[in-house]
Protein backbone atom coordinates (compact mmCIF):
# COMPACT_ATOMS: atom_id res chain seq x y z
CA UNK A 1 73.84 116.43 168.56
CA UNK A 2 76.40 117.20 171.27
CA UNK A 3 77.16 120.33 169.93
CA UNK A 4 79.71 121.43 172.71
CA UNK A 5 82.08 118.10 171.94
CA UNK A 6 81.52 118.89 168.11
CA UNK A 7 82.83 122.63 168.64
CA UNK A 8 85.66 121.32 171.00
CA UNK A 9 87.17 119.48 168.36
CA UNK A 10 86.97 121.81 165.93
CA UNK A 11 88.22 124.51 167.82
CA UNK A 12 91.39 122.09 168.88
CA UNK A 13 92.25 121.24 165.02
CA UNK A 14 92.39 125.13 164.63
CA UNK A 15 94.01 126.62 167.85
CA UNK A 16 97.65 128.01 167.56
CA UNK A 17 97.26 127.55 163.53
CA UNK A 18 98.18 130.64 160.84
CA UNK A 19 95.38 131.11 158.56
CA UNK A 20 94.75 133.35 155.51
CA UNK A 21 91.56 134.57 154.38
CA UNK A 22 90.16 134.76 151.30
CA UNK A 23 87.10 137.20 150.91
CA UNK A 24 86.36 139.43 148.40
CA UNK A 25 85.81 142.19 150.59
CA UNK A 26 87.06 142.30 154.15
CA UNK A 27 84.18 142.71 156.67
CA UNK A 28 82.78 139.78 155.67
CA UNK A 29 85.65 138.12 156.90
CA UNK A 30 84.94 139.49 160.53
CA UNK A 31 82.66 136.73 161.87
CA UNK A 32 85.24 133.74 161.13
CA UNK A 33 87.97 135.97 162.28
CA UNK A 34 86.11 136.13 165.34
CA UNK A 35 85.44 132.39 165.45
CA UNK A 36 89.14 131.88 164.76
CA UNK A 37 90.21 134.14 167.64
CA UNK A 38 87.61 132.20 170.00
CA UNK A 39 89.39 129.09 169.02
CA UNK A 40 92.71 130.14 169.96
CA UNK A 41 93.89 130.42 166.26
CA UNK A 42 97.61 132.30 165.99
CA UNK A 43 97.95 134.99 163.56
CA UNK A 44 95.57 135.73 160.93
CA UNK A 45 95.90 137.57 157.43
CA UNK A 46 93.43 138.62 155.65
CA UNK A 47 93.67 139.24 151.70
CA UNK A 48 90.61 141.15 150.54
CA UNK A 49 89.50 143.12 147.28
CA UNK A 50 88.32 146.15 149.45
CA UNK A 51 87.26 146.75 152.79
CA UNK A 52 83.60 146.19 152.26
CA UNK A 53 81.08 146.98 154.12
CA UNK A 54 80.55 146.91 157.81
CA UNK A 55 83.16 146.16 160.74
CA UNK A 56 86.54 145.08 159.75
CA UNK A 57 87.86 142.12 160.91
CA UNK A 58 90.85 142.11 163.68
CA UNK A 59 93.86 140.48 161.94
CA UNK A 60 97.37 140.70 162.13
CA UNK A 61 97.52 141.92 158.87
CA UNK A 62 95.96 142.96 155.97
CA UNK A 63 96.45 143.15 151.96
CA UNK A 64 94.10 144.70 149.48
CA UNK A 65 94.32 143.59 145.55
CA UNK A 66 92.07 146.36 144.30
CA UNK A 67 90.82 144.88 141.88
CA UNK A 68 87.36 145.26 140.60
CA UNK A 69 85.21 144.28 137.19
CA UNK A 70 82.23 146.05 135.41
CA UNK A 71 80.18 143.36 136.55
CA UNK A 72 79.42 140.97 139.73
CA UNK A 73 81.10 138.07 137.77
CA UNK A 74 84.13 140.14 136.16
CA UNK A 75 84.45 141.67 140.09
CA UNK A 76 84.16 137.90 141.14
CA UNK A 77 87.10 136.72 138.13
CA UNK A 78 89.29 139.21 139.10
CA UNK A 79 89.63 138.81 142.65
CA UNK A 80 89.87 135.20 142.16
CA UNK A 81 92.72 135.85 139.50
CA UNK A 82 94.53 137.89 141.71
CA UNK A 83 95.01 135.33 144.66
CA UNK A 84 95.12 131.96 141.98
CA UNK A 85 97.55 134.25 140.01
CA UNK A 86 99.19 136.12 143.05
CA UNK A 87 101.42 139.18 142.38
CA UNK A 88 104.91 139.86 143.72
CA UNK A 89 103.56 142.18 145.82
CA UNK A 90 101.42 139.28 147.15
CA UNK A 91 103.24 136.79 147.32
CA UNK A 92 105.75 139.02 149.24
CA UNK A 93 103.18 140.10 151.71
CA UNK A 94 102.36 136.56 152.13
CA UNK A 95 105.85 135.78 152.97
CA UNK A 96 106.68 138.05 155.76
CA UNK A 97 103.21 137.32 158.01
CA UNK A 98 104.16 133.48 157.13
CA UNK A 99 108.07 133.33 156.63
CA UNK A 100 107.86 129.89 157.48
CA UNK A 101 105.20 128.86 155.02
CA UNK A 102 103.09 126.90 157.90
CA UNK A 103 99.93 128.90 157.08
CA UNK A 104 96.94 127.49 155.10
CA UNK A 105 94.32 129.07 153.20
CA UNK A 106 90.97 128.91 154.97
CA UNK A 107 88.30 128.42 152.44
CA UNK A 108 89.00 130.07 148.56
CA UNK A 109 85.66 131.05 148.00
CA UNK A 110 84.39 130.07 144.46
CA UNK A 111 88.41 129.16 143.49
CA UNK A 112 88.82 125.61 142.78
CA UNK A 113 92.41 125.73 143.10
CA UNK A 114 94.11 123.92 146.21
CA UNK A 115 96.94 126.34 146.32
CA UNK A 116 95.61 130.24 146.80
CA UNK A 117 97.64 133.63 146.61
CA UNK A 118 100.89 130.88 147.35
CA UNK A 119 99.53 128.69 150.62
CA UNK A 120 97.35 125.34 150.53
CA UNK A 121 93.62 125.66 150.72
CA UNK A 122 92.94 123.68 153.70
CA UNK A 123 90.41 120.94 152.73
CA UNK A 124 90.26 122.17 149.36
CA UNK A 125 87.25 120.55 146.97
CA UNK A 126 87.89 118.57 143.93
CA UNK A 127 87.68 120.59 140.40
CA UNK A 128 85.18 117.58 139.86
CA UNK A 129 82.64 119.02 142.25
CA UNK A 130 82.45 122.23 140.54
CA UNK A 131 82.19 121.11 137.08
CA UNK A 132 78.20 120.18 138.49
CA UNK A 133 77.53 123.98 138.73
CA UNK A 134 77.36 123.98 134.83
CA UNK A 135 73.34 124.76 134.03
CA UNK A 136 73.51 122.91 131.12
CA UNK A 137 73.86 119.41 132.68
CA UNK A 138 71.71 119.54 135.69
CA UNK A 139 68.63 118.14 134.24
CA UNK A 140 70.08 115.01 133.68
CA UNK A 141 71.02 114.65 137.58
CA UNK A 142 67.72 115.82 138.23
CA UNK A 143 66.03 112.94 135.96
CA UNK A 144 68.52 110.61 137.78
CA UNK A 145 67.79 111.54 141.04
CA UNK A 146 63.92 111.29 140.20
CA UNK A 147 63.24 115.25 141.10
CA UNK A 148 60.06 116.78 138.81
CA UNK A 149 61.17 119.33 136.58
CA UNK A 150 60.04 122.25 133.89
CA UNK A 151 60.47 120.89 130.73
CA UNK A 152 63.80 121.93 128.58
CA UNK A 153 65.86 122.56 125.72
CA UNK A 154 69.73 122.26 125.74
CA UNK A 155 70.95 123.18 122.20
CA UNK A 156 73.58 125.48 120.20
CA UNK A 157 72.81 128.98 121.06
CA UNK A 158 71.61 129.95 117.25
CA UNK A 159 68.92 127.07 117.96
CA UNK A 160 68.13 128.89 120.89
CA UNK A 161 65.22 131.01 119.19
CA UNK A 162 63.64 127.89 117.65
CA UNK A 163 63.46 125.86 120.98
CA UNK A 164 61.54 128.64 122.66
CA UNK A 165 58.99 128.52 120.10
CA UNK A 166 57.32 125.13 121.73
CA UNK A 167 58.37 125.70 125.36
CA UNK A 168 57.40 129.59 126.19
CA UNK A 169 55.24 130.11 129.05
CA UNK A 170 52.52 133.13 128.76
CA UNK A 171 55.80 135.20 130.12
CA UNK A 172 58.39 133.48 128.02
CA UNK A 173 61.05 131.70 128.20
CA UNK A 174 64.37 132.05 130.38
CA UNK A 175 67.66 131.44 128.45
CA UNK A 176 71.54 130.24 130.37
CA UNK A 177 74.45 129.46 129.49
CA UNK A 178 77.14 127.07 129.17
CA UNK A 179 80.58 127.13 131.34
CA UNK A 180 82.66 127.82 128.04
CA UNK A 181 84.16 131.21 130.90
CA UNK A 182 83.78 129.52 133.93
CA UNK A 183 81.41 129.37 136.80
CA UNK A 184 78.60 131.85 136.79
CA UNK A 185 75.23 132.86 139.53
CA UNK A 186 73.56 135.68 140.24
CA UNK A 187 71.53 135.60 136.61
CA UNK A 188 74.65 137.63 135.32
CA UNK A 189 74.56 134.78 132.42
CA UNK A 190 70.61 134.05 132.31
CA UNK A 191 68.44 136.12 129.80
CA UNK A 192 64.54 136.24 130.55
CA UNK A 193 63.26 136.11 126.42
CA UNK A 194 59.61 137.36 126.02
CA UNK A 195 58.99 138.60 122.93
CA UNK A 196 60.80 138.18 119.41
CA UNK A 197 62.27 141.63 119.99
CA UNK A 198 64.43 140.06 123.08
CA UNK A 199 65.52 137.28 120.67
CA UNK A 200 67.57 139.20 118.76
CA UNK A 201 69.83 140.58 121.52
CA UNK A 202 69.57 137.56 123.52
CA UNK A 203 70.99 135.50 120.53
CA UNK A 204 73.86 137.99 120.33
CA UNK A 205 75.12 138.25 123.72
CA UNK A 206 75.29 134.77 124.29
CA UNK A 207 77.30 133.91 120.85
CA UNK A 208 79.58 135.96 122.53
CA UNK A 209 80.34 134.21 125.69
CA UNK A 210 78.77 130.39 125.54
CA UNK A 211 78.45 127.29 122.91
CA UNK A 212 75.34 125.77 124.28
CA UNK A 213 72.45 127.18 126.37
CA UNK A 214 69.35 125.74 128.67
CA UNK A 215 66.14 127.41 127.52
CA UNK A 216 63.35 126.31 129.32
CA UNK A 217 59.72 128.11 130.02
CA UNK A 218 59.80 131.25 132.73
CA UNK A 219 58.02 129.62 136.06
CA UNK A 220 56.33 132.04 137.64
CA UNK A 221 56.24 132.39 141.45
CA UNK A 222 58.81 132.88 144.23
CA UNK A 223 62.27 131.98 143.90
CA UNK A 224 63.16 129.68 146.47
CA UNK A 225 66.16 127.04 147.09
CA UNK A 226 66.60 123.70 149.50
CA UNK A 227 69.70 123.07 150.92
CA UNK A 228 71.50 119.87 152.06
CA UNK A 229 74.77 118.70 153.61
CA UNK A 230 76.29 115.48 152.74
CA UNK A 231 78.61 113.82 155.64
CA UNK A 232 80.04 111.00 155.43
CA UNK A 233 76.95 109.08 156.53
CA UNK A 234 74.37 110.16 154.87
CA UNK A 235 72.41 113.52 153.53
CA UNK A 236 70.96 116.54 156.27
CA UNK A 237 68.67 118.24 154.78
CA UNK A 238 67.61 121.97 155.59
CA UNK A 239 64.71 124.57 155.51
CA UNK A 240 63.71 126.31 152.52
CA UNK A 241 64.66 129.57 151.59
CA UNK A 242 63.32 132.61 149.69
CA UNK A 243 65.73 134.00 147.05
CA UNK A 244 65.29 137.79 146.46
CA UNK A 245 65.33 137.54 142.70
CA UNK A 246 62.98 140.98 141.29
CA UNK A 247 62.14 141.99 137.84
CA UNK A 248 63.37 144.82 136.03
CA UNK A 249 59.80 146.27 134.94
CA UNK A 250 61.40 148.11 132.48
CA UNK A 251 62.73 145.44 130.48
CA UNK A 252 63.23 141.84 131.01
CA UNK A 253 65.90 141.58 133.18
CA UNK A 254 66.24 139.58 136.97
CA UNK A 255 67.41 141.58 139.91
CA UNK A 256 69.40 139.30 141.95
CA UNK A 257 69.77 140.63 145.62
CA UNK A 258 70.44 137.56 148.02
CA UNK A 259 67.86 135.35 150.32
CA UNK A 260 65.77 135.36 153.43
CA UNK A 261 63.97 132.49 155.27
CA UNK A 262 60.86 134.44 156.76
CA UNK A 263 58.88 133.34 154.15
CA UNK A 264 57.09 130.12 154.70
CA UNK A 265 56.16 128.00 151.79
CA UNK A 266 53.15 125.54 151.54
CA UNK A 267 53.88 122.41 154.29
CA UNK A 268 53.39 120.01 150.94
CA UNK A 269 55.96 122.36 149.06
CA UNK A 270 58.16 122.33 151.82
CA UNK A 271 58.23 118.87 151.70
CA UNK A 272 58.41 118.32 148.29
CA UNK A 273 62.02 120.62 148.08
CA UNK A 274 63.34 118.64 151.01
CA UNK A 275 62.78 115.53 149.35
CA UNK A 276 64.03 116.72 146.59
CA UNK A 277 67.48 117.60 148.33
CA UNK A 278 67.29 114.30 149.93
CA UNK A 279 67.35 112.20 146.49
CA UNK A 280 69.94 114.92 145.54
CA UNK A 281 72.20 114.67 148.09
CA UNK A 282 71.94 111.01 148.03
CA UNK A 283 73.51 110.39 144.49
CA UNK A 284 75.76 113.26 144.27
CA UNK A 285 77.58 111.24 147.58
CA UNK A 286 76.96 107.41 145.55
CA UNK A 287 77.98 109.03 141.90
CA UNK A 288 80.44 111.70 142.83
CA UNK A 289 81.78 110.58 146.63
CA UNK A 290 80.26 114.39 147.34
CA UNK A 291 80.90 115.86 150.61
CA UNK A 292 79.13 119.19 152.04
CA UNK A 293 76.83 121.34 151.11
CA UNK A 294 74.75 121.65 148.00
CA UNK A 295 71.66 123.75 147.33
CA UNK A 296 68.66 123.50 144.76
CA UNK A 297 67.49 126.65 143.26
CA UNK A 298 64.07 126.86 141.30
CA UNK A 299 60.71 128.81 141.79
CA UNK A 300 57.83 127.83 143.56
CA UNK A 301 54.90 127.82 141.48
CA UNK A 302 50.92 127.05 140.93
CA UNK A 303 52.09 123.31 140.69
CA UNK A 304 54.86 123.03 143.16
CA UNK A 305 58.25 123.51 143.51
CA UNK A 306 60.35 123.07 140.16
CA UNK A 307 63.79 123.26 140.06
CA UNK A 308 66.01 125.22 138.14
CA UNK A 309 69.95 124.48 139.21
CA UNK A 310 72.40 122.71 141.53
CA UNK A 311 75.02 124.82 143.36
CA UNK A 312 77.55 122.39 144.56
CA UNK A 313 79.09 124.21 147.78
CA UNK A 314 78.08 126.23 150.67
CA UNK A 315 75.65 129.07 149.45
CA UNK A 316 73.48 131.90 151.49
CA UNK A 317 70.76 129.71 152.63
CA UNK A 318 73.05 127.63 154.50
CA UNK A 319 74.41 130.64 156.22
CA UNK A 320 71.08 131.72 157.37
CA UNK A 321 70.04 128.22 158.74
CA UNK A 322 73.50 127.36 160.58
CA UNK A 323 74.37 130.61 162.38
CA UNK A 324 70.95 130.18 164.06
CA UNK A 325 71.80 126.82 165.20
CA UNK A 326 75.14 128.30 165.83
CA UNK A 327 76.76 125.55 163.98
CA UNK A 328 80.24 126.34 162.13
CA UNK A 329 78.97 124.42 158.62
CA UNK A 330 82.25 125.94 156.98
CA UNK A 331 84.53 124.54 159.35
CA UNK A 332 82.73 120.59 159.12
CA UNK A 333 82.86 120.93 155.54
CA UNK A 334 86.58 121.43 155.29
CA UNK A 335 87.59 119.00 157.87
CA UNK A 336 85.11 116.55 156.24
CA UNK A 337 87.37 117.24 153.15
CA UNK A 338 89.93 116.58 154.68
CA UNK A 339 89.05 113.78 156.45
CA UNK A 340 89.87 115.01 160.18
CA UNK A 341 86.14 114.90 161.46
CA UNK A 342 82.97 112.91 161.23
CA UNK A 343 79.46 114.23 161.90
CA UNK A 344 76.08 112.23 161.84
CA UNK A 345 73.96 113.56 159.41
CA UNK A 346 70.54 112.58 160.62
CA UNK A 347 71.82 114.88 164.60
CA UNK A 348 73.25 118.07 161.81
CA UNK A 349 69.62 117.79 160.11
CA UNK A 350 67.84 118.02 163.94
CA UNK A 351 69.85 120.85 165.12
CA UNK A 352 69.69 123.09 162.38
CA UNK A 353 66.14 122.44 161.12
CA UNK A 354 65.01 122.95 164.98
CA UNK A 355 67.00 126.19 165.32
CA UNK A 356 66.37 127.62 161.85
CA UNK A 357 62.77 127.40 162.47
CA UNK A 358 62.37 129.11 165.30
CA UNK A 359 65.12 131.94 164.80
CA UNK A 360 64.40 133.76 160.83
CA UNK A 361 66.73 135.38 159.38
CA UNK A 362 67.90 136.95 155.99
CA UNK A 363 67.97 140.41 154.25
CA UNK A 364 69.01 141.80 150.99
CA UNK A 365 72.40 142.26 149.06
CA UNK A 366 72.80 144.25 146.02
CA UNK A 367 75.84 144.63 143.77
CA UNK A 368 76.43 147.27 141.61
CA UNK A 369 78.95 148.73 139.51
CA UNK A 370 78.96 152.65 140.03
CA UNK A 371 80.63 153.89 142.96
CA UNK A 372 79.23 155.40 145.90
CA UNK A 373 79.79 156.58 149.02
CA UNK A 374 79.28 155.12 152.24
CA UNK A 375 75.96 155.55 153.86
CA UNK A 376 73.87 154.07 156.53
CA UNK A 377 70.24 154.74 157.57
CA UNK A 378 67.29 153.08 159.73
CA UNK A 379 64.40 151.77 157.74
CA UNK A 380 60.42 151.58 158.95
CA UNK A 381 58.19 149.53 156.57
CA UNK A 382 54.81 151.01 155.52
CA UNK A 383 52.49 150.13 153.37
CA UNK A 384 53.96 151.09 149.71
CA UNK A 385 56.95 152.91 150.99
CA UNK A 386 59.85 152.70 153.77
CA UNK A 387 60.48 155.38 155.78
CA UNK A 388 64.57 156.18 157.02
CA UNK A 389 65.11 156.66 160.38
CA UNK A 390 67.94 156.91 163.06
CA UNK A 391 70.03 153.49 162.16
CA UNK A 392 70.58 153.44 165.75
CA UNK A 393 67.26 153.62 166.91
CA UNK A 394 64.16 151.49 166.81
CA UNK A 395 63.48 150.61 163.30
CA UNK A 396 62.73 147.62 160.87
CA UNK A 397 65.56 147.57 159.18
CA UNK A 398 69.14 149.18 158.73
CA UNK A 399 70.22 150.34 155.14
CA UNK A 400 73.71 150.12 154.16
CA UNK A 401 75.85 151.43 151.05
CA UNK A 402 79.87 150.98 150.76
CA UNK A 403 82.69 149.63 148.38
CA UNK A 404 82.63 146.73 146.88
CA UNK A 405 84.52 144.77 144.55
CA UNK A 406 82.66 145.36 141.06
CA UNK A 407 81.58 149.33 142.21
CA UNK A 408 79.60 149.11 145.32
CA UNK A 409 76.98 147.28 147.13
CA UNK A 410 73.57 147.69 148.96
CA UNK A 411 73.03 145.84 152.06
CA UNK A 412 69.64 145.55 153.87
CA UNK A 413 69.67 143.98 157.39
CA UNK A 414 66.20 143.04 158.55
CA UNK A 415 65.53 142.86 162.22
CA UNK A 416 64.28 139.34 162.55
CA UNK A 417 62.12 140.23 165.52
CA UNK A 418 60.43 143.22 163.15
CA UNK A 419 60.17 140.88 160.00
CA UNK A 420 56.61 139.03 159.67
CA UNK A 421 57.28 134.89 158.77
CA UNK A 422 54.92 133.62 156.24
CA UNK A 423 55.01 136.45 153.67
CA UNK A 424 57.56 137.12 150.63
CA UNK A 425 60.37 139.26 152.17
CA UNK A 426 60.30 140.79 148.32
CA UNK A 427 58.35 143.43 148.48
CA UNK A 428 60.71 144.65 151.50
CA UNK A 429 63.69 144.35 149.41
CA UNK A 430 61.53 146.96 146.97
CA UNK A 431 60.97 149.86 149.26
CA UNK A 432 64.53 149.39 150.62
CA UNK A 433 65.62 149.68 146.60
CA UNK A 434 63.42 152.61 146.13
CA UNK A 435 64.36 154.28 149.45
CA UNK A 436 68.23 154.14 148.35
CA UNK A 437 67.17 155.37 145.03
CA UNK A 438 66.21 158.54 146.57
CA UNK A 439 68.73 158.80 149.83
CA UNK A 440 71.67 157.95 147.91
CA UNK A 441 70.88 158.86 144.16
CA UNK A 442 71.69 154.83 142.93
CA UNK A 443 70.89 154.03 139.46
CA UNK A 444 68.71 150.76 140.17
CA UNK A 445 65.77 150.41 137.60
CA UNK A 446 62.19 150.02 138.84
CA UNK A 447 61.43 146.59 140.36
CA UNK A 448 58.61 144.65 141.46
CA UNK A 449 58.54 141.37 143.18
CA UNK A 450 57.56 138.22 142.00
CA UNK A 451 53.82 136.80 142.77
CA UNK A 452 53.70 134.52 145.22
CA UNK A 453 50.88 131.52 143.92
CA UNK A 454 53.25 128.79 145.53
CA UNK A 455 50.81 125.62 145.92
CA UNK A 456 51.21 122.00 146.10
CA UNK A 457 51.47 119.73 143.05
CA UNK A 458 48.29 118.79 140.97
């Protein structure tokens, strides 16, 4: 694709434009910041829960909502309710960097409003779109679309316990729940069941906070998603991607704590997700008139990749794969939304597959919700424990610990040139866990990865 032309127009739709943005904590506003200066953008506000972690952004000006929940969704809500629900002090923020309301909201996050903290989202997505995030549905687009699936049950949640009876796997069963509050990821609303004893609770919590849940058996193997793009000519499809999902091995409980793509799944596997994404992508653009990205999550397994749900929108795997092609997927998405851009899907597939292959990338990111301190140290890999070094120096990894919306958060940045491709980037994610555990004194139960027995189909 003529990459050069493609960024040329993009950057000429956003030069001498006011923008606001949206992220829940500020640094990780401070790569499109610095996209947006590159493209000769005009002033730029930023409206953040916290500062985050890492380099701020450089904007004209700043406001902080403070808000914060006891979880990663509640954190999530709250922000989100803050800037669909702005405050005076907001709104009047809002009003003297953009007197002249000409600004637009660039990108509102998991919001599906068009109109955040009082501005238009620029190339907002229809509510519609986000109604397919609901786990309850999915296997009916994945039975339309012709994608092999893992058996399940979608019933009441007190018929929850009977329907795991018949489809329990030799480690259970894995329980999630309706949309009756909203959008939810990161497991916050998934309960692994193994045992009668984990009924009981399970049953409880989820009377509390959905009608209907998806139980279906617990696939074991790695946790891996495929991610597509749909323009308005077809469907890209990506590389897939390893999602850092551990187990509790205390309890039964998932760890979720981001993605990586160093790990390299069988060639028939990997061709089996992307043709998955392709039949995917295909009728969410005929049913739905879908635009963007979409991702597949499920786990790899002894009998290929099986699916487990659709995220309808831009996700972490797409972030990996596009900044090595050095592709601004955010940007097309919007102004494909909008309808001020066209890009050939079969040229966006080339590019990124070609550059995503060659250049790895990934790491770890772990919520939490105690507070700590900021703290930053080097990490060298060994063989069942990491070492910390200088974070300046020559090491594997760097280690990072800051604010964060819902407490604080744990960020591991591997060094792609220091991270082996083929292997589960898992069992990295563990030492890092355990190092922090003992550096910073953070209250993370024991994990373990998950096995990888990924193989092809029959």
């Amino acid at each position: 694709m003529d990459l050069d032309s493609l960024k040329a127009e993009i950057a000429a739709f956003h030069r001498d434009k006011k923008w606001i943005i949206l992220p829940d904590a500020a640094a990780g506003a401070t790569s499109i910041v610095e996209q947006l200066r590159e493209w000769g953008a005009g002033s730029i506000m930023v409206v953040a829960a916290v500062e985050g972690v890492g380099d701020l952004p450089v904007a004209d000006r700043f406001f902080y909502t403070r808000t914060r929940g006891d979880t990663v969704m509640q954190g999530i809500r709250a922000y989100l309710a803050a800037v669909e629900h702005p405050s005076d002090q907001l709104l009047s923020a809002v009003g003297r960097f953009d007197p002249g309301h000409e600004a637009m909201v660039l990108g509102g996050g998991f919001s599906r409003s068009g109109v955040l903290a009082g501005r238009p989202v620029y190339g907002a997505r229809p509510a519609g779109w986000g109604r397919l995030e609901d786990k309850t549905i999915v296997d009916r687009l994945w039975d339309a679309a012709d994608v092999r699936r893992a058996p399940s049950a979608v019933v009441p949640v007190g018929e929850a316990a009977g329907a795991a009876v018949s489809l329990a796997s030799e480690l259970g069963t894995v329980w999630v729940a309706d949309n009756r509050e909203g959008w939810h990821g990161g497991g916050e609303y998934a309960r692994w069941v193994r045992t009668e004893a984990d009924t009981e609770p399970a049953v409880t919590w989820f009377a509390q906070h959905a009608d209907r849940v998806r139980v279906m058996p617990f696939l074991d193997g790695i946790p891996s998603s495929i991610h597509g793009f749909v323009t308005d000519d077809g469907v890209a499809v990506f590389l897939p991607v390893e999602m850092i999902i551990l187990r509790n091995t205390e309890r039964p409980e998932f760890i979720y704590a981001q993605a990586a793509n160093f790990w390299n799944p069988p060639d028939g596997v990997r061709d089996e997700m992307r043709e998955n994404a392709r039949r995917v992508g295909t009728l969410l653009a005929d049913r739905y008139g879908y635009l963007g990205g979409f991702g597949i999550d499920g786990v790899c397994t002894a009998d290929g990749f099986l699916p487990t749900e659709l995220n309808p929108r831009l996700s972490v795997g797409h972030g990996l794969q596009s900044r090595a092609a050095d592709v601004p997927l955010g940007s097309i998405e919007r102004m494909l939304v909008a309808g001020d851009i066209s890009v050939g899907s079969a040229d966006l597939e080339q590019t990124v597959v070609e550059a995503a292959d060659s250049d790895r990338r990934g790491g770890m990111l772990l919520p939490m919700t105690a507070s700590h301190d900021a703290g930053r140290t080097g990490i060298l890999f060994g063989e069942g424990a990491a070492t910390p070094t200088d974070p300046d120096g020559e090491n594997d990894a760097v280690l990072e610990i800051g604010p964060a919306a819902m407490g604080s958060i744990i960020i591991l940045r591997l060094d792609p040139e220091r991270t082996p491709i083929g292997p589960s980037t898992a069992p990295r994610a563990v030492q890092a866990i355990d190092l922090a555990r003992d550096l910073w004194n953070v209250e993370i139960p024991p994990v373990a990865p998950a096995p990888d027995v990924c193989a092809p189909p029959g």
